[in-house]
C-alpha atoms as a PDB file:
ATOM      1  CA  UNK A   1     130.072  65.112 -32.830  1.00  0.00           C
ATOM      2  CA  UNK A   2     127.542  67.116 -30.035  1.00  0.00           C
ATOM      3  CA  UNK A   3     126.183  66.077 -27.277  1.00  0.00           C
ATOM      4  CA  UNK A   4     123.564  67.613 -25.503  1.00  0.00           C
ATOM      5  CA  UNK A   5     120.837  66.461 -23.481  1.00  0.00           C
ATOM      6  CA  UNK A   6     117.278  67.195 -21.578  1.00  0.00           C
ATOM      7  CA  UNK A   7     114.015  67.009 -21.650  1.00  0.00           C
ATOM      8  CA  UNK A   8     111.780  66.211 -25.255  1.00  0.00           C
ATOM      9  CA  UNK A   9     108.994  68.669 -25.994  1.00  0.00           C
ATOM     10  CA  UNK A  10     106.646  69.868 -29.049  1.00  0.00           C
ATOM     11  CA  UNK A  11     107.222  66.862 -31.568  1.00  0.00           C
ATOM     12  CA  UNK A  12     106.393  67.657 -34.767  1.00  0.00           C
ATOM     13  CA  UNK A  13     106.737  65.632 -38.078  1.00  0.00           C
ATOM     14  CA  UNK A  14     107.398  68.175 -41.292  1.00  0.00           C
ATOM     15  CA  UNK A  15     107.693  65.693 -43.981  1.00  0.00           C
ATOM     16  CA  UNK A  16     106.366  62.283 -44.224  1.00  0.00           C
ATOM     17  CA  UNK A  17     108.574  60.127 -46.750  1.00  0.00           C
ATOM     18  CA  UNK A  18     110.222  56.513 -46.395  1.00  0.00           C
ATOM     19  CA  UNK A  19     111.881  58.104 -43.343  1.00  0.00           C
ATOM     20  CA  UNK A  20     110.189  60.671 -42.104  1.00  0.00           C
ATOM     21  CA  UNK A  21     111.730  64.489 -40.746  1.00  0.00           C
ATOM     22  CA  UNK A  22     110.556  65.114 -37.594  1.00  0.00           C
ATOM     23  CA  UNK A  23     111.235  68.425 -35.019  1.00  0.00           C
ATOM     24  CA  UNK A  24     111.124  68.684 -31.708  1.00  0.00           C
ATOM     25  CA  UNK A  25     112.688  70.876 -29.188  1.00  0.00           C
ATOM     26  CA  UNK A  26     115.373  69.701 -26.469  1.00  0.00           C
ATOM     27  CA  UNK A  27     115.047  72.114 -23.870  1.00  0.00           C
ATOM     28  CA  UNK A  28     115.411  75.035 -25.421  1.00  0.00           C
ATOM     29  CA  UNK A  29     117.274  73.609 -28.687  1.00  0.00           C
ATOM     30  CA  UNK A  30     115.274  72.726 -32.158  1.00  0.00           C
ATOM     31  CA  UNK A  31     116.587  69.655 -33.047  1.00  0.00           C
ATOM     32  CA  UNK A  32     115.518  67.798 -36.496  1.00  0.00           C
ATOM     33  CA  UNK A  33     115.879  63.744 -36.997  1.00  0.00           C
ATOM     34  CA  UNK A  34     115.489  61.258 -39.805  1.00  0.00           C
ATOM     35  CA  UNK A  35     117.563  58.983 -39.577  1.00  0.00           C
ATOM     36  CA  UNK A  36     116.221  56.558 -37.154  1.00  0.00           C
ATOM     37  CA  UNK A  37     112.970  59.080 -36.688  1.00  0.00           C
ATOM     38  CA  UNK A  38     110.384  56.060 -36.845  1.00  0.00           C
ATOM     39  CA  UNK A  39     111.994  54.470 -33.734  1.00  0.00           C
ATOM     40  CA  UNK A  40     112.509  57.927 -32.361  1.00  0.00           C
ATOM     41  CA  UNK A  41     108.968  58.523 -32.301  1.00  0.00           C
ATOM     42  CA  UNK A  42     107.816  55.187 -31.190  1.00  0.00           C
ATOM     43  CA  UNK A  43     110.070  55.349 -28.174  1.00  0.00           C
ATOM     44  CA  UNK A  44     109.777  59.007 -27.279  1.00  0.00           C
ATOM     45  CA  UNK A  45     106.917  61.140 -25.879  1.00  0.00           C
ATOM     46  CA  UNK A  46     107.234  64.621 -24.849  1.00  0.00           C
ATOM     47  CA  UNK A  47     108.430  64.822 -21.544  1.00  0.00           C
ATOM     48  CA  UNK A  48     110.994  61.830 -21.718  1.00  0.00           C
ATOM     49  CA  UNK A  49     115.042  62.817 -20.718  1.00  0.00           C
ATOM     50  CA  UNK A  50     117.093  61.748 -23.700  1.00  0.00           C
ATOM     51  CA  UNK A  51     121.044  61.778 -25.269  1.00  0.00           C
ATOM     52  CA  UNK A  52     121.313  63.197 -28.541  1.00  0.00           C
ATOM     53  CA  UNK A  53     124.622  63.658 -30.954  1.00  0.00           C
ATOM     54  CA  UNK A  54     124.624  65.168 -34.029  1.00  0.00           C
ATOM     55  CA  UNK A  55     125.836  68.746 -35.408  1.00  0.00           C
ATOM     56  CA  UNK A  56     124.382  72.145 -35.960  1.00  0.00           C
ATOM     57  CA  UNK A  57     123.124  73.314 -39.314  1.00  0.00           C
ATOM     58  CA  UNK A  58     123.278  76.442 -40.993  1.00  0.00           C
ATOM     59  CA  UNK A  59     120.004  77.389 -39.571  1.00  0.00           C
ATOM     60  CA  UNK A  60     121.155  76.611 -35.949  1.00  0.00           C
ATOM     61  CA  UNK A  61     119.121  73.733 -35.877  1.00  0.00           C
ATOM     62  CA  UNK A  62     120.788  70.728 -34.135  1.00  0.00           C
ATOM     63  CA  UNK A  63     120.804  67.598 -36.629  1.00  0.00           C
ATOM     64  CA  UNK A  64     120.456  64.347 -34.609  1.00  0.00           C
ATOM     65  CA  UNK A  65     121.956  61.629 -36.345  1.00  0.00           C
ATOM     66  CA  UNK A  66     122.529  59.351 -32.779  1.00  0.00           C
ATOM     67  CA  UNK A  67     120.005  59.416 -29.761  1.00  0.00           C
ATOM     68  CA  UNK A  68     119.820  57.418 -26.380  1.00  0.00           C
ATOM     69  CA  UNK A  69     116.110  57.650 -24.239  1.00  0.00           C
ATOM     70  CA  UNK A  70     117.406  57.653 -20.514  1.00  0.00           C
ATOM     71  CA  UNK A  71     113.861  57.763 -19.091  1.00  0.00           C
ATOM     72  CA  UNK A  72     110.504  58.024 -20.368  1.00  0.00           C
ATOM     73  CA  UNK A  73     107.841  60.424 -19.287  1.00  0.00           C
ATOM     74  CA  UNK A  74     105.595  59.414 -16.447  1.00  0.00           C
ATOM     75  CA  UNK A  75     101.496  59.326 -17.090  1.00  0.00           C
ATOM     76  CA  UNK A  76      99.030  59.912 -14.742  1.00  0.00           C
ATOM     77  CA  UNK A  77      96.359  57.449 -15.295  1.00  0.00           C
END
């Protein structure tokens, strides 16, 4: 297993099923989750620093299948 981590940006959800496929991009790797993607995407926003292990695909896309948020992005209110 990978690991590689930065900063989340452009979240994206391709498919909406009983567990949904969502994209995003990890610095400047496209990443793809579904296991876990509901909690994923309650718990990250773009902007947050985060752990992910997985694999590459075929397509060079980085398949998440473990993640770990190590901080959350910071809002201006």
């Amino acid at each position: 297993m990978i690991t590689i981590n930065g900063k989340v940006s452009k979240i994206k959800v391709l498919k909406l099923d009983e567990s949904p496929l969502v994209r995003f991009s990890l610095d400047d790797v496209s990443c793809l989750i579904r296991a876990h993607s509901l909690n994923f995407m309650w718990e990250v926003d773009e902007g947050s620093e985060v752990v992910v292990g997985g694999e590459f695909n075929s397509r060079k896309q980085f398949v998440v299948r473990k993640y770990c948020v190590i901080g959350k992005s910071v809002v201006p209110s």
